[in-house]
Every structure is written in C-alpha cells, then in structure tokens.
Protein backbone atom coordinates (compact mmCIF):
# COMPACT_ATOMS: atom_id res chain seq x y z
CA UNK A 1 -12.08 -8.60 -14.06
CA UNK A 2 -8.68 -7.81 -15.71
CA UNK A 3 -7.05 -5.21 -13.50
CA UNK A 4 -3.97 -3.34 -15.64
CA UNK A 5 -0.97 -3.49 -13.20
CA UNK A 6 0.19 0.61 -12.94
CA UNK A 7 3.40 -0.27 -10.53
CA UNK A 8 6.71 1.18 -11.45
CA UNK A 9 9.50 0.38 -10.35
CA UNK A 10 12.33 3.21 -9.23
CA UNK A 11 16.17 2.51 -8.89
CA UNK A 12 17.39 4.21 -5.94
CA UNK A 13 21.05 4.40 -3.95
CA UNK A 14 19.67 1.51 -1.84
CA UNK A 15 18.08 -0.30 -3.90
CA UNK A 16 14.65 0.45 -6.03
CA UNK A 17 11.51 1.82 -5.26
CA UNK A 18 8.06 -0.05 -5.62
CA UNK A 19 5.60 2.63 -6.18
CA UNK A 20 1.99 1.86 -6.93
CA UNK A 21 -0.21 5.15 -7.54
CA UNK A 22 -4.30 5.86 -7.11
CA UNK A 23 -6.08 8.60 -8.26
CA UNK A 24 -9.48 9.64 -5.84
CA UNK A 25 -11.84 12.28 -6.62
CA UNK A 26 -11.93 13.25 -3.49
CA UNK A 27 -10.40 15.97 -0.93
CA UNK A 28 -7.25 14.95 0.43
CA UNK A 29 -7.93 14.98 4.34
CA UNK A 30 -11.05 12.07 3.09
CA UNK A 31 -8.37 9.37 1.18
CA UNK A 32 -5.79 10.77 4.02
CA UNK A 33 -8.82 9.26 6.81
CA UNK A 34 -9.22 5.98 4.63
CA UNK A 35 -5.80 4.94 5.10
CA UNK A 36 -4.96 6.51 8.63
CA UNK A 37 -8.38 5.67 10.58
CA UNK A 38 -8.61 2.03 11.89
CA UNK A 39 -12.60 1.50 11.05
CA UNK A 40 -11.61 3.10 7.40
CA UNK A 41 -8.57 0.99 6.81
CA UNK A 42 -10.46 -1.92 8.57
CA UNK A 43 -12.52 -2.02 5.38
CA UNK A 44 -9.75 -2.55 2.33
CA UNK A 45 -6.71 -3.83 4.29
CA UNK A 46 -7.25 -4.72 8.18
CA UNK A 47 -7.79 -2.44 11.56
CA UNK A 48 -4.99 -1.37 13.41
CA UNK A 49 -4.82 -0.80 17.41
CA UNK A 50 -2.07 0.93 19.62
CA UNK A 51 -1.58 4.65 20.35
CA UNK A 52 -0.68 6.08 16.60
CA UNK A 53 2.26 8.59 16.97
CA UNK A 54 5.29 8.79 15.01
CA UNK A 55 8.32 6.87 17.02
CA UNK A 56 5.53 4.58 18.29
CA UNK A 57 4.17 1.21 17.52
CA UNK A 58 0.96 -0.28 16.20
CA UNK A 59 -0.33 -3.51 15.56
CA UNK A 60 -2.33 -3.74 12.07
CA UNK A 61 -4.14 -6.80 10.95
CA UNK A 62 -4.19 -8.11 7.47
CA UNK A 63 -8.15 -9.17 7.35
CA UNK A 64 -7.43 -10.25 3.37
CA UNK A 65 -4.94 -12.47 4.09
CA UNK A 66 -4.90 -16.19 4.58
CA UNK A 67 -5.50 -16.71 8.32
CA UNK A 68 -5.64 -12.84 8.42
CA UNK A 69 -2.23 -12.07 10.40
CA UNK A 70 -1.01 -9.34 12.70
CA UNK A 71 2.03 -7.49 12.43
CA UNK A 72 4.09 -5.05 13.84
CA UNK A 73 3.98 -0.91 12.45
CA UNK A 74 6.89 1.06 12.94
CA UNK A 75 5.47 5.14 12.74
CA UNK A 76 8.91 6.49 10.91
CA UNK A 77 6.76 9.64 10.10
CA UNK A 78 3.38 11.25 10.09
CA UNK A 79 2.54 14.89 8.01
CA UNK A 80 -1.02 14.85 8.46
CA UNK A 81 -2.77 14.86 5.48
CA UNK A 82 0.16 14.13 3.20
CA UNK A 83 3.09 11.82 4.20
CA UNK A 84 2.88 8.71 6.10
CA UNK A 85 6.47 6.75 6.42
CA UNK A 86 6.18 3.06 8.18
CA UNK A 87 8.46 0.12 9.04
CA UNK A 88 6.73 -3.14 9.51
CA UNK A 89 8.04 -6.09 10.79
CA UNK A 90 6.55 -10.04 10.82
CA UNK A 91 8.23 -12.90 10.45
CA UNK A 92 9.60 -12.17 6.75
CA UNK A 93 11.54 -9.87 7.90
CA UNK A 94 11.20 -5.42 8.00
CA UNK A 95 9.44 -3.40 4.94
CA UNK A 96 9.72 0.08 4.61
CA UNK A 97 7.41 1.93 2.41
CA UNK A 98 5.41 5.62 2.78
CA UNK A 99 2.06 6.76 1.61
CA UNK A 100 2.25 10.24 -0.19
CA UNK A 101 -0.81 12.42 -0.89
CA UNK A 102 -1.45 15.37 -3.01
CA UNK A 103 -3.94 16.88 -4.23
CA UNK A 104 -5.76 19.61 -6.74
CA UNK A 105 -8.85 20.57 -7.78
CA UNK A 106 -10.79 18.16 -5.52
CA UNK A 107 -8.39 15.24 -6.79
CA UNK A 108 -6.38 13.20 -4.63
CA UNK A 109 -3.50 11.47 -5.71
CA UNK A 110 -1.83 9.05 -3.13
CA UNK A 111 1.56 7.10 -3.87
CA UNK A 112 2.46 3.86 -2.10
CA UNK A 113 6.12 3.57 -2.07
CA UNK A 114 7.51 0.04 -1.17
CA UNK A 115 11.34 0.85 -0.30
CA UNK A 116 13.31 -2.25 -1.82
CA UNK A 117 17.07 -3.34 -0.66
CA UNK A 118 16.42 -6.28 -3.43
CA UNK A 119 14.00 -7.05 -6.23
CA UNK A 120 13.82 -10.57 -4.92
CA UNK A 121 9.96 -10.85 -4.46
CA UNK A 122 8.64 -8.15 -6.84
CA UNK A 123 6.45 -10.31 -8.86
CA UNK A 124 4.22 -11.27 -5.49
CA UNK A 125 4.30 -7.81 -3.67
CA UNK A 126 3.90 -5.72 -7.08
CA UNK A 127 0.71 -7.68 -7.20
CA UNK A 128 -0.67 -7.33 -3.74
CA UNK A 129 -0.16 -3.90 -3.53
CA UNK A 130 -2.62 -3.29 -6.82
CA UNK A 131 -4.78 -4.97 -5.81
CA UNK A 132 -4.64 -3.93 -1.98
CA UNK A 133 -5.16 0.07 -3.51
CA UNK A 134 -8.03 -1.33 -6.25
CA UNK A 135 -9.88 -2.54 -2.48
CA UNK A 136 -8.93 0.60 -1.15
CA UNK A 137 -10.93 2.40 -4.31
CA UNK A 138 -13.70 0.08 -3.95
CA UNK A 139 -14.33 0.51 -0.36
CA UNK A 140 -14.36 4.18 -1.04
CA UNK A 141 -16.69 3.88 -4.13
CA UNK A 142 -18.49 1.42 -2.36
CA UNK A 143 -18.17 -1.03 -5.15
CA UNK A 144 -17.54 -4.85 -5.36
CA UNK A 145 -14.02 -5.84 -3.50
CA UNK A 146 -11.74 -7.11 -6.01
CA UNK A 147 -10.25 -10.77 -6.52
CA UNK A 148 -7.12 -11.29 -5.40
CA UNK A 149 -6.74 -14.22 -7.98
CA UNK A 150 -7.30 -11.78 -10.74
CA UNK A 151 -4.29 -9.89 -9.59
CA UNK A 152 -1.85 -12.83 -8.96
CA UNK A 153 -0.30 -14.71 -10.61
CA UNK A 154 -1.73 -12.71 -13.81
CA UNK A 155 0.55 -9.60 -12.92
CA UNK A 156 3.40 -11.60 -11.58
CA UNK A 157 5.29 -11.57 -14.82
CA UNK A 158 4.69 -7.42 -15.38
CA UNK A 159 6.47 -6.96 -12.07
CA UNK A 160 9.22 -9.41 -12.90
CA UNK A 161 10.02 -7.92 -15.98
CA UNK A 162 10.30 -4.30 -14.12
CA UNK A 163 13.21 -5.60 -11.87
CA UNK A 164 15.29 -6.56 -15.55
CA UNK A 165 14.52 -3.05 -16.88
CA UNK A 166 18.20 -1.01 -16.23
C-alpha cells in the first residue's frame, strides 16, 4: 500500500494548524460513535476509561503504539455529534487538537485538527495522524488495518515540506 498523505497545514495567530480530513459515507451520529465510544475507538486507536464530560478527565490507551501507552485526555469541549476539543498530556508534553464533523446527504466529513505552537515534529505526527484516520476508515469498512511503515517515514518529507510553505 501507498497511502497519499491529505494533511494540510494552517498558519494560525499561535502557531499552525495540523488538519488531516476523512470523508465516511455514513450518518454523522455513526463516525461521531466511532470516535467518541470506547469499544468503537478501541478498534482504530485504543479504549478510553473515566467519566467522559467536558472539564473532566479520561485516560485513553494507544493499543497501536509500541508498548501501547496511556495518557491523560483533557475534555476542552463536547457538541455532540459535531465538535470534540481535547488536551492530552504524556510525558512529551500537552497537544491540543479537536475533531469536527459535518455532514450532507448521508456523508460525513470529520476534520482532525492538531493545534501547533511549533512545526518542530510535523514530519512524525503528520504521518501518524493519516494513518491513525486510514485505521479509523478501515475499522469502519471492516477492511485490512493499515501499516504504519507504509505511512512513515514515506510521508515524513510531505509534512516537512508543509512547515517551509509561507
């Protein structure tokens, strides 16, 4: 496989914006479950556990990852079935990024928006997330998971190049 990174990359007043976008024939409040319910998320990025509210805390676990880590959730804000703002914290430091859905005719669109202070790091997390929202389509389509090595390093240089762009 030779996934096409789709990432762009937004400057903002605090930095840039990372934002990765997926297209799902499906309603919104189905791709809204995938990526809010713990046994749905379980199967393209980890489970989560705590009591889900915004101002409150959850612990989500990264089953893809190398020794498949917890870390800490921030809720910043929840709009059920369309917005979904998060700060998450580990021992890299904080990310703050937002899930946006929309949809019409039976088409669901849903934005991942990494928040960046710096660029520093675009070329490994401009990477993940593809291929973190390709699993997310696969799990829904109930296709074969992709391979992370097909993502990284191959895109690493595409996101790279977006952080020189002006």
């Amino acid at each position: 496989m030779n996934p096409t990174p789709t990432g762009r990359l937004l400057r903002t007043a605090d930095g840039s914006d990372l934002v990765v976008t997926r297209t799902m024939r499906a309603p919104i409040d189905d791709v809204w479950a995938s990526v809010t319910e713990p046994e749905r998320t379980a199967r393209w990025f980890g489970p989560w556990e705590g009591d889900a509210a915004p101002g409150r805390t959850i612990k989500v676990r990264m089953s893809f990852e190398e020794g498949a880590p917890w870390f800490d959730a921030h809720i910043d804000a929840c709009e059920s079935p369309r917005h979904l703002a998060l700060t998450t914290t580990d021992e890299a430091g904080a990310w703050h990024m937002e899930l946006r859905l929309s949809e019409s005719d039976g088409t669901t669109e849903l934005q991942l928006i990494h928040h960046l202070r710096s660029d520093q790091g675009i070329g490994e997390m401009g990477p993940g997330w593809e291929y973190y929202l390709d699993n997310l389509v696969a799990s829904r389509d109930g296709t074969a998971a992709p391979a992370f090595d097909d993502y990284y390093p191959a895109q690493k240089a595409y996101f790279e190049d977006l952080a020189t762009r002006d």
